[in-house]
Protein backbone atom coordinates (compact mmCIF):
# COMPACT_ATOMS: atom_id res chain seq x y z
CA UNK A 1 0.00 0.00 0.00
CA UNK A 2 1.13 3.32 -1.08
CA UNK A 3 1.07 6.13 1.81
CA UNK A 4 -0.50 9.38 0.49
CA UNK A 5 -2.03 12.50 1.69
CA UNK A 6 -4.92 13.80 0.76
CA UNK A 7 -5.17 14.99 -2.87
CA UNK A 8 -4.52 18.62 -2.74
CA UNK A 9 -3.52 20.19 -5.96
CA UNK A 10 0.26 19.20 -7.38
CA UNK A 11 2.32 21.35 -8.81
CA UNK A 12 5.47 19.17 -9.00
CA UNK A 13 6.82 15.97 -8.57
CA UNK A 14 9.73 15.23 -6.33
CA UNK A 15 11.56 11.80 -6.63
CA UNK A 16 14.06 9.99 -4.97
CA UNK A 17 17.03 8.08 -7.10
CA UNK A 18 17.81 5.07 -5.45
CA UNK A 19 15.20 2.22 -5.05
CA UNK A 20 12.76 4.57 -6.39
CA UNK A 21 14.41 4.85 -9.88
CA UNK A 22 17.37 2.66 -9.69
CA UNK A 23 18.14 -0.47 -8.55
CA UNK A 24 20.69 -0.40 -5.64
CA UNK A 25 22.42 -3.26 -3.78
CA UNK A 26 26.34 -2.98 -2.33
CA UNK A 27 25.88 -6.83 -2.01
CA UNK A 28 26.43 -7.36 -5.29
CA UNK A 29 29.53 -5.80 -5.92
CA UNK A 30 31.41 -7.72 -3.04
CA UNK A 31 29.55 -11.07 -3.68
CA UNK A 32 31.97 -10.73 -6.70
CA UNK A 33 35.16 -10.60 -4.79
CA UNK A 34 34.24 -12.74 -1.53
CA UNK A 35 33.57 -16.48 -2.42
CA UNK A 36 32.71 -17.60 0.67
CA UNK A 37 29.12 -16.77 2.29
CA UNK A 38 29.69 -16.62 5.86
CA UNK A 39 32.68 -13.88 4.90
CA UNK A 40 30.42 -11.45 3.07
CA UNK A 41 27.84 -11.76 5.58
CA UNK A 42 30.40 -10.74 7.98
CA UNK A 43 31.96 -8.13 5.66
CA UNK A 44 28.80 -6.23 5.00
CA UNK A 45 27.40 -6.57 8.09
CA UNK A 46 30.90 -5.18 9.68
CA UNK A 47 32.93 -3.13 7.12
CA UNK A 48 31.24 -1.87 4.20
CA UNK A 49 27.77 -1.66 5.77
CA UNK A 50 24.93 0.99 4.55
CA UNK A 51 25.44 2.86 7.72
CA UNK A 52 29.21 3.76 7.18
CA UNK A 53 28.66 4.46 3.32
CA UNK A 54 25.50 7.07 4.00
CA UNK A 55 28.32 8.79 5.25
CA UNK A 56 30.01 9.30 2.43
CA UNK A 57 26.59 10.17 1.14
CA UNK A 58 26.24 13.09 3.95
CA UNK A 59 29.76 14.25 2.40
CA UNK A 60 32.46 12.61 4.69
CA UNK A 61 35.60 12.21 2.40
CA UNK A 62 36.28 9.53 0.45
CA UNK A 63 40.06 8.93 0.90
CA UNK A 64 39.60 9.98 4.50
CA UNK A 65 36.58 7.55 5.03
CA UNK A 66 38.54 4.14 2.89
CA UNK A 67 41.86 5.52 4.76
CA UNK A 68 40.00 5.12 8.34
CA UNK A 69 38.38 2.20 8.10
CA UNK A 70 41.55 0.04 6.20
CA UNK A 71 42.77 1.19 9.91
CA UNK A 72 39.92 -0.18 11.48
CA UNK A 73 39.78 -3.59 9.74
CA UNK A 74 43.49 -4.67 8.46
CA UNK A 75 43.25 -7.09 5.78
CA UNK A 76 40.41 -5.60 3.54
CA UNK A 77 42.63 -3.08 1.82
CA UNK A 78 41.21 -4.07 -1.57
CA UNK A 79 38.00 -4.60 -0.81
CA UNK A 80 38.19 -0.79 0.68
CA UNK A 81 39.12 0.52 -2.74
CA UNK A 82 36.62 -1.81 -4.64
CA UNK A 83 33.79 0.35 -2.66
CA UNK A 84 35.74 3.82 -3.88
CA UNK A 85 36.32 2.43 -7.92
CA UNK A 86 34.17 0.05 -8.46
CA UNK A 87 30.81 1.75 -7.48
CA UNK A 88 28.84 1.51 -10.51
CA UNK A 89 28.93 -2.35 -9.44
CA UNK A 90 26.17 -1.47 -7.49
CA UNK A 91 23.68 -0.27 -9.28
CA UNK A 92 22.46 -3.49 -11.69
CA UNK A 93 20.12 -1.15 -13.45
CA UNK A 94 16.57 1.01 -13.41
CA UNK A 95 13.41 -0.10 -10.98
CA UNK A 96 11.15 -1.70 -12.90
CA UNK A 97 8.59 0.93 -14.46
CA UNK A 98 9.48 3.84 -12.57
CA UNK A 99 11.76 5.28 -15.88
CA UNK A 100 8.33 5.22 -17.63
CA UNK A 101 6.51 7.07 -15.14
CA UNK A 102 9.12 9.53 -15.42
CA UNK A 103 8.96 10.10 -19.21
CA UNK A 104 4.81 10.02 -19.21
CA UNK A 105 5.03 12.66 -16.47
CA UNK A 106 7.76 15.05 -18.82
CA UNK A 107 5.31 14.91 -21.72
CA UNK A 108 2.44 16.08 -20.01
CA UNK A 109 5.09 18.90 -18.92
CA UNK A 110 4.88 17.91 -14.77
CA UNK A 111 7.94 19.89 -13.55
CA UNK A 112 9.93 17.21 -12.61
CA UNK A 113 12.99 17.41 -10.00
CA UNK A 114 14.97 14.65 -7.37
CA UNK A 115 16.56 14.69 -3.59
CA UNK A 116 18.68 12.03 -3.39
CA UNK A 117 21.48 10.39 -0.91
CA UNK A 118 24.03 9.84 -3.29
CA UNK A 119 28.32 10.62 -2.69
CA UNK A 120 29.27 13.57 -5.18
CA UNK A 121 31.41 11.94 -7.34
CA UNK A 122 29.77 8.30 -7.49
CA UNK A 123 26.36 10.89 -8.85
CA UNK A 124 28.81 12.31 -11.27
CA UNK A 125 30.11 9.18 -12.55
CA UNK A 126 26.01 7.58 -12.50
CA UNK A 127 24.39 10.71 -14.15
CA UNK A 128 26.84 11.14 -16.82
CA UNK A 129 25.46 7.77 -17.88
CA UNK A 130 21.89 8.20 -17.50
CA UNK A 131 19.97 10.42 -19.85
CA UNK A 132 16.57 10.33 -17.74
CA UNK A 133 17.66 13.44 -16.01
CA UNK A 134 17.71 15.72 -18.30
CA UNK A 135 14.27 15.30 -17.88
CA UNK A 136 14.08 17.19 -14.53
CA UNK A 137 14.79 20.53 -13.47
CA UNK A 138 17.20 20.29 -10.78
CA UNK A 139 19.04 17.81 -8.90
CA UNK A 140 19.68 18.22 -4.85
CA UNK A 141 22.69 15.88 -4.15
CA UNK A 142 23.27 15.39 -0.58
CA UNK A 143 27.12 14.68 -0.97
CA UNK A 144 27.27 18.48 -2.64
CA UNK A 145 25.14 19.99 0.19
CA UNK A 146 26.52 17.95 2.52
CA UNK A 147 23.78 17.43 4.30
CA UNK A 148 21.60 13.87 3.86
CA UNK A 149 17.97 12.95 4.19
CA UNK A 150 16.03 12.78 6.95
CA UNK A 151 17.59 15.68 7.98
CA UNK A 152 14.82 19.06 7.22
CA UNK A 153 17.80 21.19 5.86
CA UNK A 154 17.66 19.67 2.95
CA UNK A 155 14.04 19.80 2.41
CA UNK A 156 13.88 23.21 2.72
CA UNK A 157 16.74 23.95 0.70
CA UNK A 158 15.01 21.92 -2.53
CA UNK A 159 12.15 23.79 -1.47
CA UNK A 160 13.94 27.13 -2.13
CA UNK A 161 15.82 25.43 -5.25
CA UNK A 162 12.90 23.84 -6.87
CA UNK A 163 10.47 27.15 -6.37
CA UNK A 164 7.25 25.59 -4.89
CA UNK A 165 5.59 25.18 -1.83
CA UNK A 166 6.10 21.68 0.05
CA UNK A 167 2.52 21.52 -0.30
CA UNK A 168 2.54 21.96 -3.89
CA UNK A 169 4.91 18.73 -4.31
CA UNK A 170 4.50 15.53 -4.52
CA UNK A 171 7.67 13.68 -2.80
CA UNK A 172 8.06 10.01 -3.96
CA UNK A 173 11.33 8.33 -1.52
CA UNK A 174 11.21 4.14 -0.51
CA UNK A 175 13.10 4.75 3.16
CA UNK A 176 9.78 5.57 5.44
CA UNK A 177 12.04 8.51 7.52
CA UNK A 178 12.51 10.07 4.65
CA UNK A 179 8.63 9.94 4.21
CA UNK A 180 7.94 11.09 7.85
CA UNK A 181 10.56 14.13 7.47
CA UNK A 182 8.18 15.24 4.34
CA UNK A 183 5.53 15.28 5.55
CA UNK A 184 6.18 16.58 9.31
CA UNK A 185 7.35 19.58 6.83
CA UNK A 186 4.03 20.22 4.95
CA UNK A 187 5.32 18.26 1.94
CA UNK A 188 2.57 15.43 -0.37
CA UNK A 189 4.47 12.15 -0.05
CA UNK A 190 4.25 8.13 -1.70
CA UNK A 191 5.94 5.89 0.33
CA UNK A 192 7.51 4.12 -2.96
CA UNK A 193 7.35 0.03 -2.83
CA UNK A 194 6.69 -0.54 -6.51
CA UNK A 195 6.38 1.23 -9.71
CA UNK A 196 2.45 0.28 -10.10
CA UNK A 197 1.50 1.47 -6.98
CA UNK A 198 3.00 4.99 -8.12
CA UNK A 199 1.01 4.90 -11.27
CA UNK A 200 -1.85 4.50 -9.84
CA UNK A 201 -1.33 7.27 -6.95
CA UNK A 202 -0.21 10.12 -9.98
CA UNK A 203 -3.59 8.81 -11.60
CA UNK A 204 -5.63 9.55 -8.67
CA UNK A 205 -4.31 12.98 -8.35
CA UNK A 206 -4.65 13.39 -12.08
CA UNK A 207 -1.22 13.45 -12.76
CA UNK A 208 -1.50 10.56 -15.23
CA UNK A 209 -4.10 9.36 -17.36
């Protein structure tokens, strides 16, 4: 079930990148370089977990942050600069349906624009790739601003950025803090799960046909 607020008039649409438009999953990248199950279990659970990178998503350096924790954990050296090269082996491609959603929405001229979590240069390297954004209006990156979802700075500044109202935008994000931070601050929100469940909310508020 999709969580929405009642249908008040939308002026934009606000999505998230990862899980919401892209498929994203460290796992895959070190089940490539750690053959034995029990060790990647460990590894992720330990060393490269989602915790430690959202900080390099919140701006913490890269060389400082792979420097640090090679300190902390002797013995993963490569696997530490796998995560800083070798990100791209992440992302094994687009959520299904969501791209589509995207594209419908541009031709009916919905002013389209993101907030996403993502590590300055691992966006720079992913978006210089993906044509689908050229599609939206602006971008906030959380490793430029340096400052991450949930956190309300950053709502307010693609507030400011994207020049409407909270309550004029619809904000589409899987991770349900993200979701809560919205709307605490005024803002529409769909708690993403799948691409059909969207579809069907943008319908409803006449944002699709």
């Amino acid at each position: 079930m999709s969580v929405v607020d009642a249908c008040s008039p939308v002026e934009a649409v606000v999505f998230d990148v990862g899980r919401v438009l892209v498929q994203w999953d460290m796992r895959r990248l070190f089940a490539r370089l750690i053959d034995e199950p029990a060790r990647l279990d460990w590894f992720m659970a330990n060393v490269v977990t989602e915790a430690w990178h959202f900080e390099h998503d919140a701006g913490r350096d890269l060389g400082e942050m792979v420097a640090t924790r090679k300190a902390e954990f002797p013995g993963h050296d490569d696997l530490l600069d796998a995560y800083a090269t070798r990100f791209g082996e992440t992302i094994p491609g687009n959520v299904p349906g969501s791209h589509e959603i995207v594209r419908e929405l541009a031709a009916r001229s919905v002013p389209l624009f993101a907030i996403t979590n993502f590590a300055s240069q691992f966006w720079r390297d992913y978006r210089a790739g993906e044509a689908l954004f050229d599609l939206f209006g602006d971008i906030v990156v959380s490793g430029d601003e340096k400052i991450a979802k949930p956190d309300a700075r950053i709502f307010d500044l693609a507030a400011r950025r994207f020049g409407h109202a909270p309550a004029a935008m619809l904000f589409i994000d899987d991770n349900a803090a993200n979701i809560d931070a919205a709307r605490t601050l005024g803002w529409q929100v769909h708690h993403f799960h799948e691409a059909g469940a969207l579809r069907a909310d943008l319908a409803r508020r006449g944002l699709l046909g």
